[in-house]
Protein backbone atom coordinates (compact mmCIF):
# COMPACT_ATOMS: atom_id res chain seq x y z
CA UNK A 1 35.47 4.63 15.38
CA UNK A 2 35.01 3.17 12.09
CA UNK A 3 31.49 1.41 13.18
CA UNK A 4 30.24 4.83 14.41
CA UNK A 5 31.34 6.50 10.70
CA UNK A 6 29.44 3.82 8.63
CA UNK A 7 26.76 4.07 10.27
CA UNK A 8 26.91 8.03 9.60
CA UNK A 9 27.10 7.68 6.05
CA UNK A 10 24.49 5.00 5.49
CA UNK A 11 22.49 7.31 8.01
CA UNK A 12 22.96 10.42 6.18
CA UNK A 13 22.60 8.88 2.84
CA UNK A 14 19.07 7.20 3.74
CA UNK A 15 18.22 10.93 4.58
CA UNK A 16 19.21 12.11 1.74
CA UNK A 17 17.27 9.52 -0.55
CA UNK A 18 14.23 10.19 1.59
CA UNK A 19 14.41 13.76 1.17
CA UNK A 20 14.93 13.92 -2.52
CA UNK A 21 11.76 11.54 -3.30
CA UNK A 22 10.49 9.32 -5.96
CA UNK A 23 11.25 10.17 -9.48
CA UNK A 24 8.19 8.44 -10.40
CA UNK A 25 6.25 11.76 -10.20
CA UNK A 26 8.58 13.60 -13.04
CA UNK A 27 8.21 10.52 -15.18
CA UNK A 28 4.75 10.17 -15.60
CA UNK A 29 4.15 14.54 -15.77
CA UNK A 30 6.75 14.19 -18.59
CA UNK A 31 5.03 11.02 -20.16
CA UNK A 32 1.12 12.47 -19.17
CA UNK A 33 2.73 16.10 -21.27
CA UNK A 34 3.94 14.00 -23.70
CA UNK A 35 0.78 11.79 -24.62
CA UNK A 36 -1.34 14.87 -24.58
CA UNK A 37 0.65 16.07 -27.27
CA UNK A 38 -0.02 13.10 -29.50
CA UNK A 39 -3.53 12.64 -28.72
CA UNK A 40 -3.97 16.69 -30.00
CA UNK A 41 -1.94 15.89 -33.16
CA UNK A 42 -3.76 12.68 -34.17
CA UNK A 43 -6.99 14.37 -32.76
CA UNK A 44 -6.13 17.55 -35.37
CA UNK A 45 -4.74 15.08 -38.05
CA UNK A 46 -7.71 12.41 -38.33
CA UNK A 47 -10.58 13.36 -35.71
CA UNK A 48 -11.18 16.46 -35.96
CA UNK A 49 -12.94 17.34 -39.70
CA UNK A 50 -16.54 16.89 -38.73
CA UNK A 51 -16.29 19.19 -35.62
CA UNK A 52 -16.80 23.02 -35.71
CA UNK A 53 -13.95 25.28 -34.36
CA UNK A 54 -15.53 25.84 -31.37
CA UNK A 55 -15.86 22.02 -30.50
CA UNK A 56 -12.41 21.28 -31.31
CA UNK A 57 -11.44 23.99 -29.25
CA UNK A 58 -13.65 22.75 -26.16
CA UNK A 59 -11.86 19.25 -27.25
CA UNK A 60 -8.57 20.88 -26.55
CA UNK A 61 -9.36 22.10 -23.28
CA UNK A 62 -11.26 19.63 -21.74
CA UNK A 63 -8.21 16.84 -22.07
CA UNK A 64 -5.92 19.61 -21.24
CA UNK A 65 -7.52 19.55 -18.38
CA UNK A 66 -8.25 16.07 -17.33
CA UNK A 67 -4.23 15.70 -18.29
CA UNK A 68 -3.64 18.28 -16.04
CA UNK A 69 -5.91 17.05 -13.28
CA UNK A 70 -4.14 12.98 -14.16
CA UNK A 71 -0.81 14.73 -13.44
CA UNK A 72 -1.84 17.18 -10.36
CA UNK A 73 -3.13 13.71 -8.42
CA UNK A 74 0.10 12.10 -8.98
CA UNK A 75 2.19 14.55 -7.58
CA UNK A 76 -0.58 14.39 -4.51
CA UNK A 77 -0.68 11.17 -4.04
């Protein structure tokens, strides 16, 4: 009896870590979010006085969105 309940739980908790996933996906979106922010604040802070408003705010979006597409193909992958 005891055989057939160990190898219950270690079944059921192999299932369990299988269903839940890899945390490595939250990590780097957190990290990715996290570096975006920094490059924007040193970008505002020491890049960003010979550039019109307009480029800055084309700057702005375009690594928004390569951050966004950095962190979209890790959760795909």
């Amino acid at each position: 009896m005891e055989l057939i309940y160990q190898d219950t739980c270690i079944e059921t908790a192999q299932l369990q870590w299988q269903s839940e996933g890899s945390i490595a996906p939250i990590v780097f979106s957190i990290v990715g979010v996290i570096a975006w922010l920094v490059f924007i604040l040193i970008y505002a802070l020491f890049w960003s006085n010979g550039f019109s408003l307009f480029q800055n705010i084309i700057v702005t979006m375009v690594s928004l969105a390569i951050a966004g597409l950095l962190i979209g193909l890790m959760w795909v992958i």
